[in-house]
Protein backbone atom coordinates (compact mmCIF):
# COMPACT_ATOMS: atom_id res chain seq x y z
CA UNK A 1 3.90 2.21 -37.75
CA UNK A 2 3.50 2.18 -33.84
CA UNK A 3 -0.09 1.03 -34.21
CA UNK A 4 0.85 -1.76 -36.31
CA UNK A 5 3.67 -2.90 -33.76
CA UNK A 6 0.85 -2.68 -31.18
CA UNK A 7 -1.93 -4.26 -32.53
CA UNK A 8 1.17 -7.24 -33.86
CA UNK A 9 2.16 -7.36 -29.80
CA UNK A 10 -1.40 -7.79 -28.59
CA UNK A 11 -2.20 -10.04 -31.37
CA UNK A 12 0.73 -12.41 -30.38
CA UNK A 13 0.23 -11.87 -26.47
CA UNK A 14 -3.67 -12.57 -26.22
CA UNK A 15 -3.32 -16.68 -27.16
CA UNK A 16 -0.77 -16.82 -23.85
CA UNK A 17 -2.94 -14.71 -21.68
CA UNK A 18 -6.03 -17.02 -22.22
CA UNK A 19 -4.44 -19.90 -22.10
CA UNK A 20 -3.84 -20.18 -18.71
CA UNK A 21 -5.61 -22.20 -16.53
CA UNK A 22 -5.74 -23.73 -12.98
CA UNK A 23 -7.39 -27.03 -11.63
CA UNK A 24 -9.35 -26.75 -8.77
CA UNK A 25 -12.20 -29.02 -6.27
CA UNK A 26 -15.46 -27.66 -6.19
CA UNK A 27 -17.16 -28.17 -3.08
CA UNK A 28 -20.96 -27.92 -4.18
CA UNK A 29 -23.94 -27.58 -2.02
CA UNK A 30 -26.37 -26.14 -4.75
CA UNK A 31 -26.51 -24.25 -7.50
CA UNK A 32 -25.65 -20.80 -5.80
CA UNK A 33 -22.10 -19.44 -6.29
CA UNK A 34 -22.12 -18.27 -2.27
CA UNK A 35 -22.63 -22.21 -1.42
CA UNK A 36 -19.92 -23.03 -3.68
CA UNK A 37 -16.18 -23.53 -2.46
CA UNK A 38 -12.93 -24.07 -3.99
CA UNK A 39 -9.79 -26.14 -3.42
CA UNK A 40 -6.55 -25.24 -5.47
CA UNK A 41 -3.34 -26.83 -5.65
CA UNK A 42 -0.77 -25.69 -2.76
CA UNK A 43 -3.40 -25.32 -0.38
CA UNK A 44 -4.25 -27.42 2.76
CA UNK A 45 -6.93 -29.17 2.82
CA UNK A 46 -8.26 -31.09 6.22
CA UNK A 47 -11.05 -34.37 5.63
CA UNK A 48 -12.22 -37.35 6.53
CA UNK A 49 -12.33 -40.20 4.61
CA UNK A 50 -14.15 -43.96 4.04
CA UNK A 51 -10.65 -45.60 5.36
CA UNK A 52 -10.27 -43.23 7.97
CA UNK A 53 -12.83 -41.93 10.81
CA UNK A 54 -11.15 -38.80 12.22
CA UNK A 55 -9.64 -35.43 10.41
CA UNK A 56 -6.65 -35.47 8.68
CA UNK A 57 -4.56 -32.66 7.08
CA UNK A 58 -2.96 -32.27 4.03
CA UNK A 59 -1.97 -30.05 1.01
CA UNK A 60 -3.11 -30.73 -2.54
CA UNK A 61 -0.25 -31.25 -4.70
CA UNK A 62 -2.34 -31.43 -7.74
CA UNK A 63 -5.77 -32.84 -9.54
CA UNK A 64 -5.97 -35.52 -11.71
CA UNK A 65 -9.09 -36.42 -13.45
CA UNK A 66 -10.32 -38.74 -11.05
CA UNK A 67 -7.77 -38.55 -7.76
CA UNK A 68 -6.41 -35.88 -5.87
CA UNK A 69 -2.98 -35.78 -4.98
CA UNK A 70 -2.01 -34.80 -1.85
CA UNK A 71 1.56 -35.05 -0.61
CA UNK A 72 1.17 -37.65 1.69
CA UNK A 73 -2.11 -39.12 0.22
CA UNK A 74 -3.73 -40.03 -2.71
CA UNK A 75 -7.62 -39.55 -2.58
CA UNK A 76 -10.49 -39.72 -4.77
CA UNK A 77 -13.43 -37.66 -4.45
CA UNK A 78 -16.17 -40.23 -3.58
CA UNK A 79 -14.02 -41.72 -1.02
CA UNK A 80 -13.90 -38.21 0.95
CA UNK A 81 -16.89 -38.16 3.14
CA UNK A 82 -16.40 -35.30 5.56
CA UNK A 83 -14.47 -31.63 4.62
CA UNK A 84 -13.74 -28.97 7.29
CA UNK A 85 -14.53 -25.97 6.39
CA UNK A 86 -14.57 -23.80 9.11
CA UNK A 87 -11.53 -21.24 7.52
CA UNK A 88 -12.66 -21.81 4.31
CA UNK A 89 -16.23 -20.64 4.17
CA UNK A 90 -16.97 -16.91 2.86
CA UNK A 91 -19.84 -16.89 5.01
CA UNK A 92 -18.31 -17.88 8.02
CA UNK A 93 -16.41 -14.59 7.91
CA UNK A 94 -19.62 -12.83 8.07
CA UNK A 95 -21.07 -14.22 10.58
CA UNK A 96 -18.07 -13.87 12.87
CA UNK A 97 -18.04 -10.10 11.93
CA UNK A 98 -21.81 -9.88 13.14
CA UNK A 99 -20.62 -11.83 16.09
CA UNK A 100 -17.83 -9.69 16.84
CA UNK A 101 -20.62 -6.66 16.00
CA UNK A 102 -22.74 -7.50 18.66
CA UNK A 103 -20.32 -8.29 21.39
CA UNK A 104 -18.15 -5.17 20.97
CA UNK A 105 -21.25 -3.13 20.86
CA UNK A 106 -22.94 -4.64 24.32
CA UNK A 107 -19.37 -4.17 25.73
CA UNK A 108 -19.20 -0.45 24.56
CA UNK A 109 -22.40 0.18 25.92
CA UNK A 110 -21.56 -1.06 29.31
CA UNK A 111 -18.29 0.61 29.47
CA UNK A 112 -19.41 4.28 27.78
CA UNK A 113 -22.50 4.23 30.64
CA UNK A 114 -20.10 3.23 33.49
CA UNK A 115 -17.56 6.20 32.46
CA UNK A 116 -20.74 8.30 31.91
CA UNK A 117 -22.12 7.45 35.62
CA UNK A 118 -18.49 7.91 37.49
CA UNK A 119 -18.31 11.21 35.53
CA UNK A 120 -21.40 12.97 36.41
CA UNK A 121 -22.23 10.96 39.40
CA UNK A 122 -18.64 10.52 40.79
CA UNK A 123 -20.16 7.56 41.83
CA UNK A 124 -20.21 3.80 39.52
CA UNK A 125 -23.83 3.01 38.22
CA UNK A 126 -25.58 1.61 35.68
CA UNK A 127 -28.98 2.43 34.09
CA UNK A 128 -31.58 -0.35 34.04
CA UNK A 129 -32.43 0.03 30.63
CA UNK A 130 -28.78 0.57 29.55
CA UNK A 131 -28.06 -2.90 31.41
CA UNK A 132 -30.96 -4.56 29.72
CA UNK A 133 -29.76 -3.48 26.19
CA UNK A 134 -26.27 -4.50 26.46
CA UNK A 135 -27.25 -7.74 28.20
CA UNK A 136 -29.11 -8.57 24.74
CA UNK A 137 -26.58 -7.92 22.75
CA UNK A 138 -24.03 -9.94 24.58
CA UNK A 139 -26.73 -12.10 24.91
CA UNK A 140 -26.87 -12.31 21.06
CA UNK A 141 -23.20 -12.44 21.04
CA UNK A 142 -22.77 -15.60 23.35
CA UNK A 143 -25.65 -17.32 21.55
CA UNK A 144 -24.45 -16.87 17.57
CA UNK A 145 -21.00 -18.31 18.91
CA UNK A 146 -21.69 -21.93 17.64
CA UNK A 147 -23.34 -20.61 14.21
CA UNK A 148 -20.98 -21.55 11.56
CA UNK A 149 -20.40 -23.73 9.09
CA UNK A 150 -17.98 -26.36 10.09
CA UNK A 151 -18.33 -29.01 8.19
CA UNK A 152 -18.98 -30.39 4.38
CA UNK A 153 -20.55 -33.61 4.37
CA UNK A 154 -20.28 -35.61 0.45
CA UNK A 155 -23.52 -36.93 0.60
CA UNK A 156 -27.15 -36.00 -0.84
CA UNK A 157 -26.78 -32.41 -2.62
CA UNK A 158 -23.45 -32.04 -1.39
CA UNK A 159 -21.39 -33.01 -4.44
CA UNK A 160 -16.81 -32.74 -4.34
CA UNK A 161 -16.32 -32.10 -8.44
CA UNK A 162 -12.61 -32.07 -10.12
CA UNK A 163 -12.27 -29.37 -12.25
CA UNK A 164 -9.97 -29.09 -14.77
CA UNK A 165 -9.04 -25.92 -16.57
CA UNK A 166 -5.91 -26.34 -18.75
CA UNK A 167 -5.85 -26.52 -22.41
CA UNK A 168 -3.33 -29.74 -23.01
């Protein structure tokens, strides 16, 4: 009997469970999922469009077939030619982190050799190779800085899709 009332409550359940679905903007720079980027509902969103030539931020209220809402514009997707994407982009987050890796470690080495010298020295120096290591790194550091993705531009490859995932 409790097998039956089981396999009756995830009979009835499973319908609900895969109905649900969400709409979303693709942001589409090729056919790799890591290129790929995606807009829901509630969340801000900051472009430029045809009508207007600097940034402007907003949050998506919803997706149509052909517009998107936002709560203080409507938009459609051809009309969108610039995206910022600098806190949106999963790979921007890595490349920060290697940032980040490179910097901390050239600061670490500078700071563990000083601490090194003053101990068994008593007196501040710093090794010429030492010096020449961390200065690459920070080096490395300073130079990555401007490598990120910043921007989505809707033209050539680049491609701003509706999706819509609800069974009506």
């Amino acid at each position: 009997m409790k097998i039956l009332v089981v396999f009756f409550l995830l009979f009835t359940a499973s319908p609900f469970s895969f109905a649900q679905g969400t709409d979303f903007i693709l942001l589409k720079r090729g056919a790799k999922q890591k290129s790929q980027i995606r807009y829901y509902p509630g969340e801000t969103i900051t472009y430029k469009s045809t009508k207007i030539d600097y940034f402007v931020t907003d949050v998506i209220e919803s997706i149509d077939q052909n517009f998107i809402y936002l709560s203080e514009n409507i938009l459609s997707p051809e009309s969108i030619t610039e995206l910022d994407i600098r806190n949106k982009d999963r790979r921007n987050n890595t490349l920060r982190a290697l940032n980040m890796l490179t910097l901390g470690a050239g600061i670490i080495l500078l700071g563990a050799e000083s601490i090194n010298s003053i101990y068994h020295d008593q007196e501040f120096s710093i090794d010429k190779g030492v010096g020449v290591t961390s200065g690459i790194l920070l080096g490395t550091g300073l130079a990555m800085l401007p490598l990120r993705y910043k921007t989505f531009k809707n033209s050539g490859r680049n491609k701003i899709q509706l999706i819509q995932m609800r069974m009506d």
